[in-house]
C-alpha atoms as a PDB file:
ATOM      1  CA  UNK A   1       9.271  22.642  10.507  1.00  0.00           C
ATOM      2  CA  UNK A   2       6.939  21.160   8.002  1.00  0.00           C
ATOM      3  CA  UNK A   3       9.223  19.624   4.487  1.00  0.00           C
ATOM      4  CA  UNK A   4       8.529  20.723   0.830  1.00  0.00           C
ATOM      5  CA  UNK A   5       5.922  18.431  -0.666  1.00  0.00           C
ATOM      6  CA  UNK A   6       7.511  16.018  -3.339  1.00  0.00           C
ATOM      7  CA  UNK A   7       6.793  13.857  -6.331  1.00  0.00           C
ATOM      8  CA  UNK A   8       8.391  12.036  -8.982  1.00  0.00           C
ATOM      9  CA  UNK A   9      11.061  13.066 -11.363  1.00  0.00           C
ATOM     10  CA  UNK A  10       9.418  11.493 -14.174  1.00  0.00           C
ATOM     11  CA  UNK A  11       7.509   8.473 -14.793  1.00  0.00           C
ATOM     12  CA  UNK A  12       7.713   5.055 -13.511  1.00  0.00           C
ATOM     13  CA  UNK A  13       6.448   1.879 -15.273  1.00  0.00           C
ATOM     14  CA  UNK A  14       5.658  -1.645 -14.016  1.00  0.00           C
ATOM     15  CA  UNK A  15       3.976  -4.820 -14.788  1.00  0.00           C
ATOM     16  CA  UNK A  16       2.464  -7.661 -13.139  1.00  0.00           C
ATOM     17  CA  UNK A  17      -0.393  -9.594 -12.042  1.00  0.00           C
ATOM     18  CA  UNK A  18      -3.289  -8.380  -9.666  1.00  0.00           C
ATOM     19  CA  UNK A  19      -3.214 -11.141  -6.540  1.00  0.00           C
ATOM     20  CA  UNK A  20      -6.916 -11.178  -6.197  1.00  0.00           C
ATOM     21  CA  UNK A  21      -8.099 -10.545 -10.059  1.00  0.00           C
ATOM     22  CA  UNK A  22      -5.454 -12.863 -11.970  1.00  0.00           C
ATOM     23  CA  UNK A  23      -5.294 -10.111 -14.435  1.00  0.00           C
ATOM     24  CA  UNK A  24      -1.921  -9.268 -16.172  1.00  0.00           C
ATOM     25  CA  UNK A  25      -1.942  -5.310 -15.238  1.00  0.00           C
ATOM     26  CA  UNK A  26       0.502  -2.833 -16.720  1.00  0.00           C
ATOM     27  CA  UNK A  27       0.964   0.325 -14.363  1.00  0.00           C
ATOM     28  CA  UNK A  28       2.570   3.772 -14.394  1.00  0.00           C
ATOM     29  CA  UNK A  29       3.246   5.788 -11.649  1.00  0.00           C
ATOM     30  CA  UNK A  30       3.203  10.098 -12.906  1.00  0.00           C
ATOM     31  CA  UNK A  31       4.738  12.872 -11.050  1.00  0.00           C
ATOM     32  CA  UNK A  32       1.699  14.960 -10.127  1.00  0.00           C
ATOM     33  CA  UNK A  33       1.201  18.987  -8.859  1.00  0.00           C
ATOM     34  CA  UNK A  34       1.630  20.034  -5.288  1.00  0.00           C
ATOM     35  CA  UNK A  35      -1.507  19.585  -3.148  1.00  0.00           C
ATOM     36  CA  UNK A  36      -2.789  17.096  -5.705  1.00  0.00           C
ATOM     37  CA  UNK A  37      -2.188  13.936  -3.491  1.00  0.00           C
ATOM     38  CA  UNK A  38      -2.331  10.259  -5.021  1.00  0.00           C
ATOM     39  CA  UNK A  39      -4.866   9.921  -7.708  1.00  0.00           C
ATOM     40  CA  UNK A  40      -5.438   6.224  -9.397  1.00  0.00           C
ATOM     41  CA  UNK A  41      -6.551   6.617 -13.214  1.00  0.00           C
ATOM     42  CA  UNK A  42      -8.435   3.752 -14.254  1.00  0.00           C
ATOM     43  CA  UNK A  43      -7.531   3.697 -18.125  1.00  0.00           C
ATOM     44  CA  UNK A  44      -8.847   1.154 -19.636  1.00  0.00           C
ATOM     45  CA  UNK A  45     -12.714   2.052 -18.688  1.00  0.00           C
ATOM     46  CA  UNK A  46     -14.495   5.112 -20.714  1.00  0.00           C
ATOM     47  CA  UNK A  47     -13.520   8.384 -20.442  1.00  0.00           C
ATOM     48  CA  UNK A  48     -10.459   7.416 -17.635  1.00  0.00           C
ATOM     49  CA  UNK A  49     -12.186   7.673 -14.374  1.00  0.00           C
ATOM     50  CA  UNK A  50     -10.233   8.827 -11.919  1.00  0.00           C
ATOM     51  CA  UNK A  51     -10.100   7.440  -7.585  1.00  0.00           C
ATOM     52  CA  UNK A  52      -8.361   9.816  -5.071  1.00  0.00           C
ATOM     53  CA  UNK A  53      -6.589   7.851  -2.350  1.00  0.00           C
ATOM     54  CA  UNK A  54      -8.758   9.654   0.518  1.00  0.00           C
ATOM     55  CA  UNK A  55     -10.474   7.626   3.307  1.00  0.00           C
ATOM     56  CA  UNK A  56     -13.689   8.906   1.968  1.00  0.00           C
ATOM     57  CA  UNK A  57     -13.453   6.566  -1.134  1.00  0.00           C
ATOM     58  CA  UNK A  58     -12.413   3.439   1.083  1.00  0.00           C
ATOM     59  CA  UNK A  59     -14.384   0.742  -0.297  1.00  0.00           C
ATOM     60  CA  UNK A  60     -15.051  -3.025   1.685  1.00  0.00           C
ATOM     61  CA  UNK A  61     -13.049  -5.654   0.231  1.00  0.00           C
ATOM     62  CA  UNK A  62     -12.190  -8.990   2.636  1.00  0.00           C
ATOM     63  CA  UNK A  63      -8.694  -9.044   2.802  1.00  0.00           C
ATOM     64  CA  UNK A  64      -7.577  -5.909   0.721  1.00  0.00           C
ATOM     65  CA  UNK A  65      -7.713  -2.725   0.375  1.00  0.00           C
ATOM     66  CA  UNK A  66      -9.658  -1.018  -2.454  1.00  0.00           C
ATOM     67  CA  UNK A  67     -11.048   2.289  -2.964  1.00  0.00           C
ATOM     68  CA  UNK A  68     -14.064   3.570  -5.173  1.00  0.00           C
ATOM     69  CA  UNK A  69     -15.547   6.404  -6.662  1.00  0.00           C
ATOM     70  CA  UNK A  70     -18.462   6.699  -8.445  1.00  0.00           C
ATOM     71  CA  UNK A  71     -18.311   3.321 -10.559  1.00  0.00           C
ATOM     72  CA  UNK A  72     -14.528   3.127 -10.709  1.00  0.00           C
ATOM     73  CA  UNK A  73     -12.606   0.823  -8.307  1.00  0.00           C
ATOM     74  CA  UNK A  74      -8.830  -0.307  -7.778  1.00  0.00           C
ATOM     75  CA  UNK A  75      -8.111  -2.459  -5.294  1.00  0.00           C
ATOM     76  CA  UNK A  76      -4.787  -4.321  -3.454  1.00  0.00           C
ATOM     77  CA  UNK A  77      -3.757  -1.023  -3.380  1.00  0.00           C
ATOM     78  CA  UNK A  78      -2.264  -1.237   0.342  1.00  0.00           C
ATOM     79  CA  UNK A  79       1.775  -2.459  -0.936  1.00  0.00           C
ATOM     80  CA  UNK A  80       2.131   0.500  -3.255  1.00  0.00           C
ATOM     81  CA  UNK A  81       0.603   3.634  -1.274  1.00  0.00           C
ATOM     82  CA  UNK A  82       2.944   2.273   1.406  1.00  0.00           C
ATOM     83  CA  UNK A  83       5.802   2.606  -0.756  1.00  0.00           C
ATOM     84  CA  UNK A  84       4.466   6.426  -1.562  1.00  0.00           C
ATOM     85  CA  UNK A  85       4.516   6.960   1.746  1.00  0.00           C
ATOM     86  CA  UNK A  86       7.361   5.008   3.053  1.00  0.00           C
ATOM     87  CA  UNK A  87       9.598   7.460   0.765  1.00  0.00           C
ATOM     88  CA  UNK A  88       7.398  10.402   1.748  1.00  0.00           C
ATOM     89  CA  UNK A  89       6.135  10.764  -2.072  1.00  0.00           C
ATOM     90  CA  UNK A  90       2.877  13.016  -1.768  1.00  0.00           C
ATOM     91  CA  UNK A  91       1.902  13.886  -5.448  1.00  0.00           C
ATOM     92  CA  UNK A  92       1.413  10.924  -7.496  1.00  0.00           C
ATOM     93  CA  UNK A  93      -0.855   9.952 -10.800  1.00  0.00           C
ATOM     94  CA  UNK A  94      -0.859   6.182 -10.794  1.00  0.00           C
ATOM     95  CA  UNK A  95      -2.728   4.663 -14.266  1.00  0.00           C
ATOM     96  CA  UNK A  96      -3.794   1.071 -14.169  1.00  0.00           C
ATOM     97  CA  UNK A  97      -5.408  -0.553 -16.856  1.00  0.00           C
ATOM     98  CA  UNK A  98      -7.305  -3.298 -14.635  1.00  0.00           C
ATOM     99  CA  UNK A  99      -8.875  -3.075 -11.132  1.00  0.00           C
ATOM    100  CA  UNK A 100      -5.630  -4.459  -9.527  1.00  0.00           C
ATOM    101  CA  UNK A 101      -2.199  -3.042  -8.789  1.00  0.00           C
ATOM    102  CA  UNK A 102       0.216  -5.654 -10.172  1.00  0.00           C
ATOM    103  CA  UNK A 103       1.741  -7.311  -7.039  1.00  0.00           C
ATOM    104  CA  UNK A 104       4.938  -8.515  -8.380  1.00  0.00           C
ATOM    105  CA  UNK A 105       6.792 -10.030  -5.645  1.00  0.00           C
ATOM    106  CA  UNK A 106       4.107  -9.252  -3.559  1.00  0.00           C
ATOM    107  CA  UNK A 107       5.711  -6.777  -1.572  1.00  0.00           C
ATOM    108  CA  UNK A 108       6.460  -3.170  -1.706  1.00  0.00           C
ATOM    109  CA  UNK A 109      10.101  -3.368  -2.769  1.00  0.00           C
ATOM    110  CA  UNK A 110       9.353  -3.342  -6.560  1.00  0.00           C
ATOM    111  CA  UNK A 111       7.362  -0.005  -6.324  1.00  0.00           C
ATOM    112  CA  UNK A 112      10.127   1.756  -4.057  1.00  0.00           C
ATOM    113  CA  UNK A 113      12.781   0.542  -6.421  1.00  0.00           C
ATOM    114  CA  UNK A 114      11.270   1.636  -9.937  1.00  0.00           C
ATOM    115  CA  UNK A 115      10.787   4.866  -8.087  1.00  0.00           C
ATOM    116  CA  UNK A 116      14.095   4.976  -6.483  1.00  0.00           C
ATOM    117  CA  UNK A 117      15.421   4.760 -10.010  1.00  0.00           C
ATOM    118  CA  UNK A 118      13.540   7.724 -11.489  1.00  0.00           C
ATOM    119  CA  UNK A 119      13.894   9.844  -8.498  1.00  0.00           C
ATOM    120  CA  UNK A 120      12.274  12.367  -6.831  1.00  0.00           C
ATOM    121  CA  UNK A 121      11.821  15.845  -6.800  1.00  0.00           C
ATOM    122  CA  UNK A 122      10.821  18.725  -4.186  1.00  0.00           C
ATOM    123  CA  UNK A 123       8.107  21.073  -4.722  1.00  0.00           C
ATOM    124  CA  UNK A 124       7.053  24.979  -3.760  1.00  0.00           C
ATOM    125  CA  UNK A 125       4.727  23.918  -1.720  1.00  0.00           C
ATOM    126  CA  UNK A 126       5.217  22.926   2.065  1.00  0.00           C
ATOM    127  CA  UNK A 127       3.646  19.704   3.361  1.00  0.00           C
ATOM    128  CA  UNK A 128       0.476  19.580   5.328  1.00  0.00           C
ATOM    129  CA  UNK A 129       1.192  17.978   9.009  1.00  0.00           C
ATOM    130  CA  UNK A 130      -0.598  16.786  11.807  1.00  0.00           C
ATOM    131  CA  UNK A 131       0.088  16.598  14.837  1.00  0.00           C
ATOM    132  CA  UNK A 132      -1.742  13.976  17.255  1.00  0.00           C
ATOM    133  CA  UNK A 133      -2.038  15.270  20.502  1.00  0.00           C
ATOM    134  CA  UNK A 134      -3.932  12.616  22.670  1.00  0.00           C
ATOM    135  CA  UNK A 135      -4.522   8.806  22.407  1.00  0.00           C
ATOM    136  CA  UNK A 136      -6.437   7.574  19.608  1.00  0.00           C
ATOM    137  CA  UNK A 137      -7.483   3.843  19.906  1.00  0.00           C
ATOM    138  CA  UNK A 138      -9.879   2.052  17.634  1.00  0.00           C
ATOM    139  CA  UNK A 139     -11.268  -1.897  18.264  1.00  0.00           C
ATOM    140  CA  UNK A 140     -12.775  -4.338  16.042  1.00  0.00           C
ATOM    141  CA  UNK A 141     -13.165  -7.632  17.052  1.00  0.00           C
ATOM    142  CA  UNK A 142      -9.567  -8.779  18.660  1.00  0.00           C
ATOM    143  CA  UNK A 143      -7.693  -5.995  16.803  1.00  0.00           C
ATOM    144  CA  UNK A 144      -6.215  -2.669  17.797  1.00  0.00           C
ATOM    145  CA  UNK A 145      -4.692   0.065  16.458  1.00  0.00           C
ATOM    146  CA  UNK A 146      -3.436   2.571  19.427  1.00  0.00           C
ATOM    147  CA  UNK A 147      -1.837   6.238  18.332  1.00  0.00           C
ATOM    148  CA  UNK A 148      -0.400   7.978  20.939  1.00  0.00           C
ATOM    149  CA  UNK A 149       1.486  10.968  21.000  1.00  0.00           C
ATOM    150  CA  UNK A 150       5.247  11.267  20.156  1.00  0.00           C
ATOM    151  CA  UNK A 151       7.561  14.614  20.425  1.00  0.00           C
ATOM    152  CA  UNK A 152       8.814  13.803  17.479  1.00  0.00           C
ATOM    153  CA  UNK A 153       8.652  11.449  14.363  1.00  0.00           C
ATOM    154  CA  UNK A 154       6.575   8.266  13.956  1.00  0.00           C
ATOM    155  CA  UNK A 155       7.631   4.579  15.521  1.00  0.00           C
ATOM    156  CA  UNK A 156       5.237   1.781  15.109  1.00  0.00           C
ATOM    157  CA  UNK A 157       4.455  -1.345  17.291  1.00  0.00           C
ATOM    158  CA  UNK A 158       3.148  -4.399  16.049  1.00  0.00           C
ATOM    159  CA  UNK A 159       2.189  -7.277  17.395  1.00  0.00           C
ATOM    160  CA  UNK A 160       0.574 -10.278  15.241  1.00  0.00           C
ATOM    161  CA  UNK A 161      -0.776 -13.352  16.990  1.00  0.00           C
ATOM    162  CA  UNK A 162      -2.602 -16.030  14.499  1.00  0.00           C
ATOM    163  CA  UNK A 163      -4.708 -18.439  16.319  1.00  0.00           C
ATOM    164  CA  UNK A 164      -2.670 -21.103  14.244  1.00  0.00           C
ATOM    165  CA  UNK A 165       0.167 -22.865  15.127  1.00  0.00           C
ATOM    166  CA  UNK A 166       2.345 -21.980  11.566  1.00  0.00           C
ATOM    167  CA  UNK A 167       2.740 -18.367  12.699  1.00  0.00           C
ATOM    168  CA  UNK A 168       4.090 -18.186  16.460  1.00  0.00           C
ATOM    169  CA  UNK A 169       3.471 -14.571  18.183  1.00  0.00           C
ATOM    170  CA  UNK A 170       5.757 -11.887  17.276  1.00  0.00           C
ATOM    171  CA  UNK A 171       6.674  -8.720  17.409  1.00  0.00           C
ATOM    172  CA  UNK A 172       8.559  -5.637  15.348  1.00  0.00           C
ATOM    173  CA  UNK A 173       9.164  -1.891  16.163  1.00  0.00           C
ATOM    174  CA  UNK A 174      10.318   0.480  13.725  1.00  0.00           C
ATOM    175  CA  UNK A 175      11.689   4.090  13.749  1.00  0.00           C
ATOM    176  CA  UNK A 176       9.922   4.858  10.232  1.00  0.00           C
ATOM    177  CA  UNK A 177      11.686   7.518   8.272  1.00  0.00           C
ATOM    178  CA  UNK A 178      12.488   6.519   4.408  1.00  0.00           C
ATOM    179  CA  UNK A 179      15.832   4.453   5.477  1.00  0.00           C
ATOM    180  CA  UNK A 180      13.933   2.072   7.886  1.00  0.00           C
ATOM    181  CA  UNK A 181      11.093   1.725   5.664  1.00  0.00           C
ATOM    182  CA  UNK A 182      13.297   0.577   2.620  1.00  0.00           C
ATOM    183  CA  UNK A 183      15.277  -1.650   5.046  1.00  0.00           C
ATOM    184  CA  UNK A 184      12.481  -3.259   7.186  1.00  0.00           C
ATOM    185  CA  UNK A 185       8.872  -2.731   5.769  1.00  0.00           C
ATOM    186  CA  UNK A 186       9.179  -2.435   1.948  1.00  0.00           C
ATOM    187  CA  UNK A 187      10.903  -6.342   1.639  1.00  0.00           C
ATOM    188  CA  UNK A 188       7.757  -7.667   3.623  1.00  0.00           C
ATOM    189  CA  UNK A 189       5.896 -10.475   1.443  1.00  0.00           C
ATOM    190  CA  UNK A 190       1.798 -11.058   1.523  1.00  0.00           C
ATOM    191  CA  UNK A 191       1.831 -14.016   3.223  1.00  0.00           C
ATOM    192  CA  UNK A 192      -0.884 -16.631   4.117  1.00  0.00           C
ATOM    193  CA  UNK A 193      -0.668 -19.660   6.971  1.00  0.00           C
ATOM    194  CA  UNK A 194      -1.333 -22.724   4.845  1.00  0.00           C
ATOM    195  CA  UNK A 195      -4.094 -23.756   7.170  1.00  0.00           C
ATOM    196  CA  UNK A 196      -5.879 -20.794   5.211  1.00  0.00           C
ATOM    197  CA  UNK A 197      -5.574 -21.398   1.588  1.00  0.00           C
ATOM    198  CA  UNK A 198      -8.297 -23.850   1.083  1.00  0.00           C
ATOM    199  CA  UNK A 199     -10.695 -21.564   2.714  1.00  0.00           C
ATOM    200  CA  UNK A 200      -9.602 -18.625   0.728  1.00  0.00           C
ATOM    201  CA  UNK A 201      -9.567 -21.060  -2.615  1.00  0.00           C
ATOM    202  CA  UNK A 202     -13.292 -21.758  -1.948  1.00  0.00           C
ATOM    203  CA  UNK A 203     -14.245 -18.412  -1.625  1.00  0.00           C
ATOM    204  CA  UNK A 204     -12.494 -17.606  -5.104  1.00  0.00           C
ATOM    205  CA  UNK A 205      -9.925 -15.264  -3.526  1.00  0.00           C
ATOM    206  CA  UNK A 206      -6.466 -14.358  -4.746  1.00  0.00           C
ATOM    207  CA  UNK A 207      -6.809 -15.557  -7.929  1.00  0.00           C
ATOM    208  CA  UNK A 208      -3.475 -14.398  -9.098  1.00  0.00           C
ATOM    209  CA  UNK A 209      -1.469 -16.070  -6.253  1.00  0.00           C
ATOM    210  CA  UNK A 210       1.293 -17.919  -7.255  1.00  0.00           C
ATOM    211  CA  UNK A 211       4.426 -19.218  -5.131  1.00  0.00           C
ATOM    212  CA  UNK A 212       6.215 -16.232  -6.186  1.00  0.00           C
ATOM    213  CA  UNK A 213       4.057 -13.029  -5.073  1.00  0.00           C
ATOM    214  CA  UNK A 214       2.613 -14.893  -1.938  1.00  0.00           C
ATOM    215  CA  UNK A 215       4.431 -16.579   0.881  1.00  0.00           C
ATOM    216  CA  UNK A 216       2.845 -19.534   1.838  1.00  0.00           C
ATOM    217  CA  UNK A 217       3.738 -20.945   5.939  1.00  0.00           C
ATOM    218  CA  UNK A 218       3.132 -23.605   6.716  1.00  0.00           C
ATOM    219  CA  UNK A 219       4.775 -25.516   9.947  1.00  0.00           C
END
């Protein structure tokens, strides 16, 4: 049985840097109509361009990711549509004022607990579903991501191996449903080996890392 769709109860507001722009950014998340999905509204360019969060509007970034359409952009947007998702929020109008999402901590925690404290709300309008019904694998370089089918629900299995000695191999599976994404995904921290950041430094990336949205490890 598919669930209603939901959104928010009303509207959220936060603040913050963007990691990669060093811009202070002031966002606010909007409960949105059923079947509307999760639209970014960039407000401070003319006439308030809007992005829809599709994979049609994916746009390259190294170490991000940022979507475009037409000649508006966001980007870092990866900790917050988690956070939609982890508490299975489909209907969202997110307005940013900059081309980053402010990455607080950095971490998803902030967005699911300004959103926690507004609430949610169900809609008349069931949700979409669908259901995977043979393996899916895609490779790209020495990554994979493997799908295969489940009778029910969604776990995940991940493995992360650095070729650096600050990060030994490791590995987590999760049961996600709302309660296991709150306790084990949403507290998650960018993070960077420390064998990294000068490379990263010359390149001119993360601008608006600082020791408190960006875990540094080092051995």
């Amino acid at each position: 049985m598919s669930r209603a769709q939901r959104t928010l109860r009303r509207n959220a507001t936060l603040s913050g840097v963007g990691l990669f722009t060093g811009e202070e950014t002031q966002m606010t998340l909007r409960p949105a109509d059923p079947d509307a999905g999760v639209t970014f509204v960039r407000t401070d360019l003319p006439g308030k361009p809007s992005i829809r969060a599709t994979v049609d509007n994916l746009n390259h970034r190294a170490h991000r990711t940022s979507l475009k359409q037409a000649e508006a952009e966001v980007e870092m947007v990866e900790h917050l549509l988690a956070a939609l998702g982890g508490l299975q929020i489909d209907n969202a109008t997110v307005e940013l004022d900059s081309t980053g999402v402010p990455n607080t901590d950095g971490s998803a925690l902030p967005f699911i607990e300004a959103m926690q404290k507004v609430g949610t709300v169900e809609q008349n309008a069931p949700r979409r579903e669908l259901e995977l019904t043979e393996t899916v694998a895609v490779t790209d370089g020495d990554v994979a991501l493997i799908a295969l089918p489940v009778s029910a629900g969604l776990s995940i299995s991940y493995t992360l191996s650095y070729d650096t000695s600050e990060i030994p191999p490791q590995t987590l599976t999760v049961h996600l449903n709302p309660e296991s994404f709150v306790r084990e995904i949403a507290p998650a921290r960018t993070f960077l080996p420390a064998s990294q950041v000068e490379e990263f430094q010359n390149r001119g990336l993360g601008k608006g890392a600082t020791y408190r949205n960006t875990l540094i490890v080092s051995e």
